[in-house]
PDB file of N, CA and C in Angstrom:
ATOM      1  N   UNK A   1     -10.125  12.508  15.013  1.00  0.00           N
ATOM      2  CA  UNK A   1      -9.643  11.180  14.653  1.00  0.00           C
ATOM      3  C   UNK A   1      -8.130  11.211  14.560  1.00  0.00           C
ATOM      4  N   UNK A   2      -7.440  10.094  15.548  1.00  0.00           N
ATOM      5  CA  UNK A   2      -6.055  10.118  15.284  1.00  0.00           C
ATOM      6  C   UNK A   2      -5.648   9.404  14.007  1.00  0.00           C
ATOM      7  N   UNK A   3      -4.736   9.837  13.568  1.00  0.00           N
ATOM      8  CA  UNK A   3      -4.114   8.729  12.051  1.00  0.00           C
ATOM      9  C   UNK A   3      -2.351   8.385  12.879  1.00  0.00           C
ATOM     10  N   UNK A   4      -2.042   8.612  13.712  1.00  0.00           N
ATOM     11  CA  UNK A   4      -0.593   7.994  14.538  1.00  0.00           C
ATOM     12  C   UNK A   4      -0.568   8.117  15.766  1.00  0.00           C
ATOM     13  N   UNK A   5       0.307   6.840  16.260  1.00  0.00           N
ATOM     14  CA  UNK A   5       0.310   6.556  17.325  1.00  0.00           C
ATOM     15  C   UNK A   5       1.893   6.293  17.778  1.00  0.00           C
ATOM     16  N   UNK A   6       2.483   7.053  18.557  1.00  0.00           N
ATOM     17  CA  UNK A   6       4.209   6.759  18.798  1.00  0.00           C
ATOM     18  C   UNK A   6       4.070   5.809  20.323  1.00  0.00           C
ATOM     19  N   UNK A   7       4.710   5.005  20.562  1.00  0.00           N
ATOM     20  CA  UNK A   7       5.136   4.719  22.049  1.00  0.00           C
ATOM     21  C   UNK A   7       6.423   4.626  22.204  1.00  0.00           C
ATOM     22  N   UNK A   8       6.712   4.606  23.077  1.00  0.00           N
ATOM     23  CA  UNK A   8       8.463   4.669  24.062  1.00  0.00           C
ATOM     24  C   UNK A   8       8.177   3.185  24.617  1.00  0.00           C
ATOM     25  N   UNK A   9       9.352   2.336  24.316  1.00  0.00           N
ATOM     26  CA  UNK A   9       9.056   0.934  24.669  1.00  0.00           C
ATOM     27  C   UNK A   9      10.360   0.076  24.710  1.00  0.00           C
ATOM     28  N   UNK A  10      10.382  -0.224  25.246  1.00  0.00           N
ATOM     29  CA  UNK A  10      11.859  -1.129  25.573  1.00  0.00           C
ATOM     30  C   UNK A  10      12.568  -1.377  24.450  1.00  0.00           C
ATOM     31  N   UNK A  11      11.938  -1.868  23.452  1.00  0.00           N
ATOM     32  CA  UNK A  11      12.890  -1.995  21.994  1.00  0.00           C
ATOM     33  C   UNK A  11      12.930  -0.184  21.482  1.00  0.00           C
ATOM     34  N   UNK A  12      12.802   0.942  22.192  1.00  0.00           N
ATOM     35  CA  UNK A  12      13.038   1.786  21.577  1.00  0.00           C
ATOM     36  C   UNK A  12      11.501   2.534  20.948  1.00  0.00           C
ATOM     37  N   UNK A  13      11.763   3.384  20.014  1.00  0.00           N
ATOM     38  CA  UNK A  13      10.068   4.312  19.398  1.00  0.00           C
ATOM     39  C   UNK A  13       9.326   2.997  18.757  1.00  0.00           C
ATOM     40  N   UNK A  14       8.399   2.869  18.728  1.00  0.00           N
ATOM     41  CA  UNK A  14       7.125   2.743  17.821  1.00  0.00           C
ATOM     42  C   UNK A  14       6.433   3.418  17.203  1.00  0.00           C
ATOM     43  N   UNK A  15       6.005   3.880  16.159  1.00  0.00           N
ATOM     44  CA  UNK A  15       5.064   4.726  15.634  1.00  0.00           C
ATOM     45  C   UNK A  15       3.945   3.896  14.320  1.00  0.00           C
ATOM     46  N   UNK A  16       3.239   3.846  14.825  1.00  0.00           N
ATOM     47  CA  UNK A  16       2.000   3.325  13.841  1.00  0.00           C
ATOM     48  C   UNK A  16       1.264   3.877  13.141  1.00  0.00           C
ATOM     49  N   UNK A  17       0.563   3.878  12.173  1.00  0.00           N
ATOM     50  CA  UNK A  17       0.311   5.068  11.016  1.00  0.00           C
ATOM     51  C   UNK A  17      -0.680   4.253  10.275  1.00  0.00           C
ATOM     52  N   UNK A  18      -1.829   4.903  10.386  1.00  0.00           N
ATOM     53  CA  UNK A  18      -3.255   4.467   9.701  1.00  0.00           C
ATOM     54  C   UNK A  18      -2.531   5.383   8.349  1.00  0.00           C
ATOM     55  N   UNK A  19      -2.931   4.832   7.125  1.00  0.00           N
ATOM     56  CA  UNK A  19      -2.547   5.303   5.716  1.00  0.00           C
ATOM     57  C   UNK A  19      -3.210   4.611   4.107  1.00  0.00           C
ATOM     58  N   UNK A  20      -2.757   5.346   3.526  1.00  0.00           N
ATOM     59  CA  UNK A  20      -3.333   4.720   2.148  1.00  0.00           C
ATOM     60  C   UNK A  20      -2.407   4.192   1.648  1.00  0.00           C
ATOM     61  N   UNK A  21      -2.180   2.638   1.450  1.00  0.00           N
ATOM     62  CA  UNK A  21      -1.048   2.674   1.008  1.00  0.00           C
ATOM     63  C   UNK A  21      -1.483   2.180  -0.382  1.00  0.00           C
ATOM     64  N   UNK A  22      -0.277   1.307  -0.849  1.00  0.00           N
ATOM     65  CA  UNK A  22      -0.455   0.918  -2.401  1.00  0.00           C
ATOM     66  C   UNK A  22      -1.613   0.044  -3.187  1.00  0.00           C
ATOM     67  N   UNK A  23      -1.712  -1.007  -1.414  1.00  0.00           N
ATOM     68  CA  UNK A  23      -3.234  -1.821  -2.285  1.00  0.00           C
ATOM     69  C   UNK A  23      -4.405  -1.378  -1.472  1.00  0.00           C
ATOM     70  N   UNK A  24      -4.489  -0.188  -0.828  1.00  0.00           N
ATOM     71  CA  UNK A  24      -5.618   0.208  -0.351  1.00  0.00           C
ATOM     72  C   UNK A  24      -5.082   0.997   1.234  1.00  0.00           C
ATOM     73  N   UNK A  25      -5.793   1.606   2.329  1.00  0.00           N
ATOM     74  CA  UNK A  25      -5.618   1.276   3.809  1.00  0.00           C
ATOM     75  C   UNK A  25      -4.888   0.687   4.234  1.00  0.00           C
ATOM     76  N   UNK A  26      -3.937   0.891   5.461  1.00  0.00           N
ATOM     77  CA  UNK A  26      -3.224   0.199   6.035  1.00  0.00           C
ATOM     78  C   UNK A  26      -2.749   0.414   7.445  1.00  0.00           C
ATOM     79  N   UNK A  27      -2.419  -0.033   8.540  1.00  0.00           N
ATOM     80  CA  UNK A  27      -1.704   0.316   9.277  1.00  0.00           C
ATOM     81  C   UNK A  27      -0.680  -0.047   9.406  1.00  0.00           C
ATOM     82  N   UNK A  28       0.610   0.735   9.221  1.00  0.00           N
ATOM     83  CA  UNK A  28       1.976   0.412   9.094  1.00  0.00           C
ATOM     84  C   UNK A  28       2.823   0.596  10.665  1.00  0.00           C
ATOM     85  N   UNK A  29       3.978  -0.156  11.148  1.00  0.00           N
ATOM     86  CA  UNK A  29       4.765   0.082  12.167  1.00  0.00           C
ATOM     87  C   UNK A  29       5.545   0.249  11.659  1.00  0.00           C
ATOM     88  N   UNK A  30       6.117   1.176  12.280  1.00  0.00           N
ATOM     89  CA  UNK A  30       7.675   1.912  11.872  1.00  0.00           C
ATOM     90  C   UNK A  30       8.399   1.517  12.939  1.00  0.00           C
ATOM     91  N   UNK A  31       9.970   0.874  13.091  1.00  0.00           N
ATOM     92  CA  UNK A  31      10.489   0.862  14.137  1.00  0.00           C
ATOM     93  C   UNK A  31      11.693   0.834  13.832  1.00  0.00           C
ATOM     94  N   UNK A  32      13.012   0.837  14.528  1.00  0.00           N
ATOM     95  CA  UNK A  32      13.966   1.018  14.051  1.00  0.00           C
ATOM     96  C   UNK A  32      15.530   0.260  15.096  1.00  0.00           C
ATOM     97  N   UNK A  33      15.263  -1.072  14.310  1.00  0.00           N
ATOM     98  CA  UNK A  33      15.979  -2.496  15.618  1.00  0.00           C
ATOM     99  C   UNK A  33      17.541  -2.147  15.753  1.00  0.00           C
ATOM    100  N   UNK A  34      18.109  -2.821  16.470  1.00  0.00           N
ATOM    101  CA  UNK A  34      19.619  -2.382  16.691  1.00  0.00           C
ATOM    102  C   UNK A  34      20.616  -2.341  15.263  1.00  0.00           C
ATOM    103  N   UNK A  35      21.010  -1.666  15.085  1.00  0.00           N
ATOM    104  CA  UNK A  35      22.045  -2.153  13.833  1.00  0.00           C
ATOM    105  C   UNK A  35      21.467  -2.329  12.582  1.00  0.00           C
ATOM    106  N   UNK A  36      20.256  -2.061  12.401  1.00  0.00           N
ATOM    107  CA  UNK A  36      19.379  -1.433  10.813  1.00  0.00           C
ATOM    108  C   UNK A  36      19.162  -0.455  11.098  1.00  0.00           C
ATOM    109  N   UNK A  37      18.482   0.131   9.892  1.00  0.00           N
ATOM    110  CA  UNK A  37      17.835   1.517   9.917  1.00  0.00           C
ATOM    111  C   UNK A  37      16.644   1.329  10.178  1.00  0.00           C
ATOM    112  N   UNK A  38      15.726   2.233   9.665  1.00  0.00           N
ATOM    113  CA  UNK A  38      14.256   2.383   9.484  1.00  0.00           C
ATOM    114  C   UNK A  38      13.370   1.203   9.137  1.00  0.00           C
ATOM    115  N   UNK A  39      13.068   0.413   9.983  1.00  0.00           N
ATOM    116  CA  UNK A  39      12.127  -1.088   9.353  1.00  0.00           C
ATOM    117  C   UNK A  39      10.513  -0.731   9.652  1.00  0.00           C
ATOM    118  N   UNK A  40       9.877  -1.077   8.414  1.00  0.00           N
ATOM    119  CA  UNK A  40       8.228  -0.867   8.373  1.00  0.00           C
ATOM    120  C   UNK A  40       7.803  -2.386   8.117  1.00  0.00           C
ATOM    121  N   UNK A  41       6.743  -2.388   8.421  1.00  0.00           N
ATOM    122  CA  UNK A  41       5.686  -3.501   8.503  1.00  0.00           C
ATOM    123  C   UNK A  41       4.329  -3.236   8.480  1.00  0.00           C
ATOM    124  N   UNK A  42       3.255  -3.754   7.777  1.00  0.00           N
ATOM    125  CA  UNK A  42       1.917  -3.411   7.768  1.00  0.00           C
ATOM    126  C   UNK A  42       1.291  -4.200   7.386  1.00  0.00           C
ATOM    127  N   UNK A  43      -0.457  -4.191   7.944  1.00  0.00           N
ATOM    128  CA  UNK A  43      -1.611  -4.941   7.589  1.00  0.00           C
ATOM    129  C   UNK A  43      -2.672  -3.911   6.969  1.00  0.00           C
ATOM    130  N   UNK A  44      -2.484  -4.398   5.326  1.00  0.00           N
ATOM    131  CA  UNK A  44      -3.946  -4.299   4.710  1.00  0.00           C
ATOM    132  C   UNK A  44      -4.960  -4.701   4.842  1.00  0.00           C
ATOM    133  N   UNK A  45      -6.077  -3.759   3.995  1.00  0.00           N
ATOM    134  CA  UNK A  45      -6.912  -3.750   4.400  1.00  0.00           C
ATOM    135  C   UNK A  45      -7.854  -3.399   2.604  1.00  0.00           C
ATOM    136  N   UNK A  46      -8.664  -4.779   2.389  1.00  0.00           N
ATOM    137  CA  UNK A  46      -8.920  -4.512   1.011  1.00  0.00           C
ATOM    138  C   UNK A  46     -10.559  -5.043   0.953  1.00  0.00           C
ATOM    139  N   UNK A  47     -11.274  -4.320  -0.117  1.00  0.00           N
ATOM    140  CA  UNK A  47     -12.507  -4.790   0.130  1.00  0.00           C
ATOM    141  C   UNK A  47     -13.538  -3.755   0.349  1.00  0.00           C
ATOM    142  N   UNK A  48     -14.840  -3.944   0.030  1.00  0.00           N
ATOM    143  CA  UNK A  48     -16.018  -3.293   0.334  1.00  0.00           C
ATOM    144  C   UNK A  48     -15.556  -2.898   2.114  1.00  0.00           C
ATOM    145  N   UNK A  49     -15.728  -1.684   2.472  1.00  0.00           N
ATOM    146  CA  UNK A  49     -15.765  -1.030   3.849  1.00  0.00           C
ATOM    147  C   UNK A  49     -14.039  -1.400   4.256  1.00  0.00           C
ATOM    148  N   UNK A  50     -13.411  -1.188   3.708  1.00  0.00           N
ATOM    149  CA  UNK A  50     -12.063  -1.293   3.963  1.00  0.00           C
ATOM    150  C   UNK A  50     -11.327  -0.334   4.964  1.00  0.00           C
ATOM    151  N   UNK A  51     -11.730   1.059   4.607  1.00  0.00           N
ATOM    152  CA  UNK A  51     -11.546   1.865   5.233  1.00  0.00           C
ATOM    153  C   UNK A  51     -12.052   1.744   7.094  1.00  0.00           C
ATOM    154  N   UNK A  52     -13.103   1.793   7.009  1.00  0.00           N
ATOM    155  CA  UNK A  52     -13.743   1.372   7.996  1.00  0.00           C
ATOM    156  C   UNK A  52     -13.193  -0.190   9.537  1.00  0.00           C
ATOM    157  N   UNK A  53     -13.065  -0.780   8.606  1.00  0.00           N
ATOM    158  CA  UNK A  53     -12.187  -1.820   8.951  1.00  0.00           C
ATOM    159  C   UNK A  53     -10.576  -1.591   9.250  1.00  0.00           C
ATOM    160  N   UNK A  54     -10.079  -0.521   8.673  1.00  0.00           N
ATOM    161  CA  UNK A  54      -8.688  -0.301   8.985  1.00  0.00           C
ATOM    162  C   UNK A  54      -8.456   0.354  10.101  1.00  0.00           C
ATOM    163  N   UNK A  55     -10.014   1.553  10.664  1.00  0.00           N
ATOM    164  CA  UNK A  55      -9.889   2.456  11.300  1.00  0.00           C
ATOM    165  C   UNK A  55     -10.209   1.289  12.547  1.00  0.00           C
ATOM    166  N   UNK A  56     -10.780   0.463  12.887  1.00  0.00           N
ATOM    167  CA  UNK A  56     -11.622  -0.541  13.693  1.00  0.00           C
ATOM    168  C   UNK A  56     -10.116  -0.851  14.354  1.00  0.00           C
ATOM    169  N   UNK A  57      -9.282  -1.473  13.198  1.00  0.00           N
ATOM    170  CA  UNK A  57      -7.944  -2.081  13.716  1.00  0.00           C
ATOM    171  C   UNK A  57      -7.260  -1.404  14.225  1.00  0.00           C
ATOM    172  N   UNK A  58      -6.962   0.043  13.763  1.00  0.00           N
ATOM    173  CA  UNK A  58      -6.456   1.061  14.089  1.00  0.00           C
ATOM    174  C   UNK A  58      -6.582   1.258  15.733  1.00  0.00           C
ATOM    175  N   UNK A  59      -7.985   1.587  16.113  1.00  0.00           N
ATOM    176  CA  UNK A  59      -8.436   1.952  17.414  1.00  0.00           C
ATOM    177  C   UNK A  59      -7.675   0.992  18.554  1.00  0.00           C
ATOM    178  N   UNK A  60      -7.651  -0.566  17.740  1.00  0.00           N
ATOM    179  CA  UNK A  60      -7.292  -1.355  19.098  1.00  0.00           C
ATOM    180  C   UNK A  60      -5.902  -1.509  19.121  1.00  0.00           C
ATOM    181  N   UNK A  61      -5.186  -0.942  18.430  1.00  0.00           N
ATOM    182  CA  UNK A  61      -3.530  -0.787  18.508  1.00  0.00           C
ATOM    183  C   UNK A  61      -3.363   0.093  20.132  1.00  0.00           C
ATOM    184  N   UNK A  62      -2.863  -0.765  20.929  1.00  0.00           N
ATOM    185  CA  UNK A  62      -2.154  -0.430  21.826  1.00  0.00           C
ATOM    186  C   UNK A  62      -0.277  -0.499  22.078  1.00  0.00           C
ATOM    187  N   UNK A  63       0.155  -0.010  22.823  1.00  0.00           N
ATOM    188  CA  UNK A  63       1.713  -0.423  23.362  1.00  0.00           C
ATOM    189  C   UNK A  63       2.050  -1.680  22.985  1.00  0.00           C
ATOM    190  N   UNK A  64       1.160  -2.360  24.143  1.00  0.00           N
ATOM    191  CA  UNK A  64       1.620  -3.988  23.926  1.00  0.00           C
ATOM    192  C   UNK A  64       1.163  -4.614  22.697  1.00  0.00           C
ATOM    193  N   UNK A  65       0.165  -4.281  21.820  1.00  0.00           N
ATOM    194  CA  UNK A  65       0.233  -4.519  20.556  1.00  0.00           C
ATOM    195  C   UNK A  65       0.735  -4.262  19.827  1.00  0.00           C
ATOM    196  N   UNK A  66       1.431  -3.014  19.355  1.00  0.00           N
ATOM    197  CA  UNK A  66       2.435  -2.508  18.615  1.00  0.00           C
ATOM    198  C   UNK A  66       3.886  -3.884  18.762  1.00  0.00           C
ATOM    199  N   UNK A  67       4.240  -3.822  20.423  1.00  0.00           N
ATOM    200  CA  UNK A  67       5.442  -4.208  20.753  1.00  0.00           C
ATOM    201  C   UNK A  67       5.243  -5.640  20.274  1.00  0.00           C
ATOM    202  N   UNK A  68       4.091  -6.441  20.257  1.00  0.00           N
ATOM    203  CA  UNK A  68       4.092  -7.856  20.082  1.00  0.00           C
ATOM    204  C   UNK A  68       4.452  -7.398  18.576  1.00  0.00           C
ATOM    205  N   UNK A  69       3.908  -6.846  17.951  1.00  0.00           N
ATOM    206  CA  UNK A  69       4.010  -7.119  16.475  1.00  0.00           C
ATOM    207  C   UNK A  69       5.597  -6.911  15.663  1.00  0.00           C
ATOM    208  N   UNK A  70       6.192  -6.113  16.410  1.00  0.00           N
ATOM    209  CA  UNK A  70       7.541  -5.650  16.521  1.00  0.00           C
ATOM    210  C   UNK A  70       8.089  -6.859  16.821  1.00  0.00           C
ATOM    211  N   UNK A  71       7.948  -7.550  17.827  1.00  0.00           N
ATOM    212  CA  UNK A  71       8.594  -8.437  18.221  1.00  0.00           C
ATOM    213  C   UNK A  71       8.666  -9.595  16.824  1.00  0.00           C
ATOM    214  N   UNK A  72       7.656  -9.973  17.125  1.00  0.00           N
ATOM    215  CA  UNK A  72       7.141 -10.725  16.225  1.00  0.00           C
ATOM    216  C   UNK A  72       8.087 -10.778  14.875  1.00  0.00           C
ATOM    217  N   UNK A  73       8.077  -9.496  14.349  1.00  0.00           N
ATOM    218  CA  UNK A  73       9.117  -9.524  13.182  1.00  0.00           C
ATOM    219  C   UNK A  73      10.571  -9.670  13.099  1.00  0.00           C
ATOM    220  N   UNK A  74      10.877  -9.251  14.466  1.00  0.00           N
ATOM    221  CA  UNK A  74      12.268  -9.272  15.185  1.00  0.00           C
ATOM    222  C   UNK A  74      12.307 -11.018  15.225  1.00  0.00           C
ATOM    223  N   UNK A  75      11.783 -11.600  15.621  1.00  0.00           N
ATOM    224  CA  UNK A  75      11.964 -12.732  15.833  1.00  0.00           C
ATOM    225  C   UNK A  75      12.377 -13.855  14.241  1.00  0.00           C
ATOM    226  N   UNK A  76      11.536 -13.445  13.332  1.00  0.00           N
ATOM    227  CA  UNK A  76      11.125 -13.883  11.915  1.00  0.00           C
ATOM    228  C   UNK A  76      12.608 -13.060  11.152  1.00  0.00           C
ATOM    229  N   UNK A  77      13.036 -11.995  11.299  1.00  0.00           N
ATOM    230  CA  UNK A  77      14.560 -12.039  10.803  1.00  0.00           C
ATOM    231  C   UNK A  77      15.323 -12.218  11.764  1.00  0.00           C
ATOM    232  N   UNK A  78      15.664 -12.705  12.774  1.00  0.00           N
ATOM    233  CA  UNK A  78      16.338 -13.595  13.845  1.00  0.00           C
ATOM    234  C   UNK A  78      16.342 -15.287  13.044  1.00  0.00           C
ATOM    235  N   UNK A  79      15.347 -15.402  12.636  1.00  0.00           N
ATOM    236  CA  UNK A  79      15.508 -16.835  12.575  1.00  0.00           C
ATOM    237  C   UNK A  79      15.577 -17.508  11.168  1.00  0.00           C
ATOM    238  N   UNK A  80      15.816 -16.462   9.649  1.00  0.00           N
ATOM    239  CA  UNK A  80      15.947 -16.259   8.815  1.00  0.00           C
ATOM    240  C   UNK A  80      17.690 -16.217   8.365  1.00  0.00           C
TER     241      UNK A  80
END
């Protein structure tokens, strides 16, 4: 069972990370945009079979999913 996932991607590394975090499971993106440092982002995962459910989400993390979600946040402090 993998618990990380890195890609090489036009905005630079991705690395995604199945984990325990503070309110339970999580998968976190790590990425690191022009001119910040280290930026994380993640979806919990809380509840009867939580675990289970994190690993589910986990599996379907691809490139282009990582990168949308990256984006995604890039965009939301762009427009902030």
């Amino acid at each position: 069972m993998s618990f990380a996932k890195l890609y090489e991607t036009e905005l630079g590394q991705i690395l995604v990370k199945l984990d325990e975090g503070d309110d339970g499971p999580e998968a976190r993106y790590y990425f690191v945009p022009k001119d910040l440092g280290v930026c994380s982002v993640a979806v919990n995962f809380k509840g009867e079979d939580d675990w289970e459910k994190a690993d589910r989400y986990f599996k379907t993390i691809t490139e282009e999913k990582a990168l949308s979600v990256v984006k995604g946040v890039l965009e939301t402090i762009a427009n902030n």
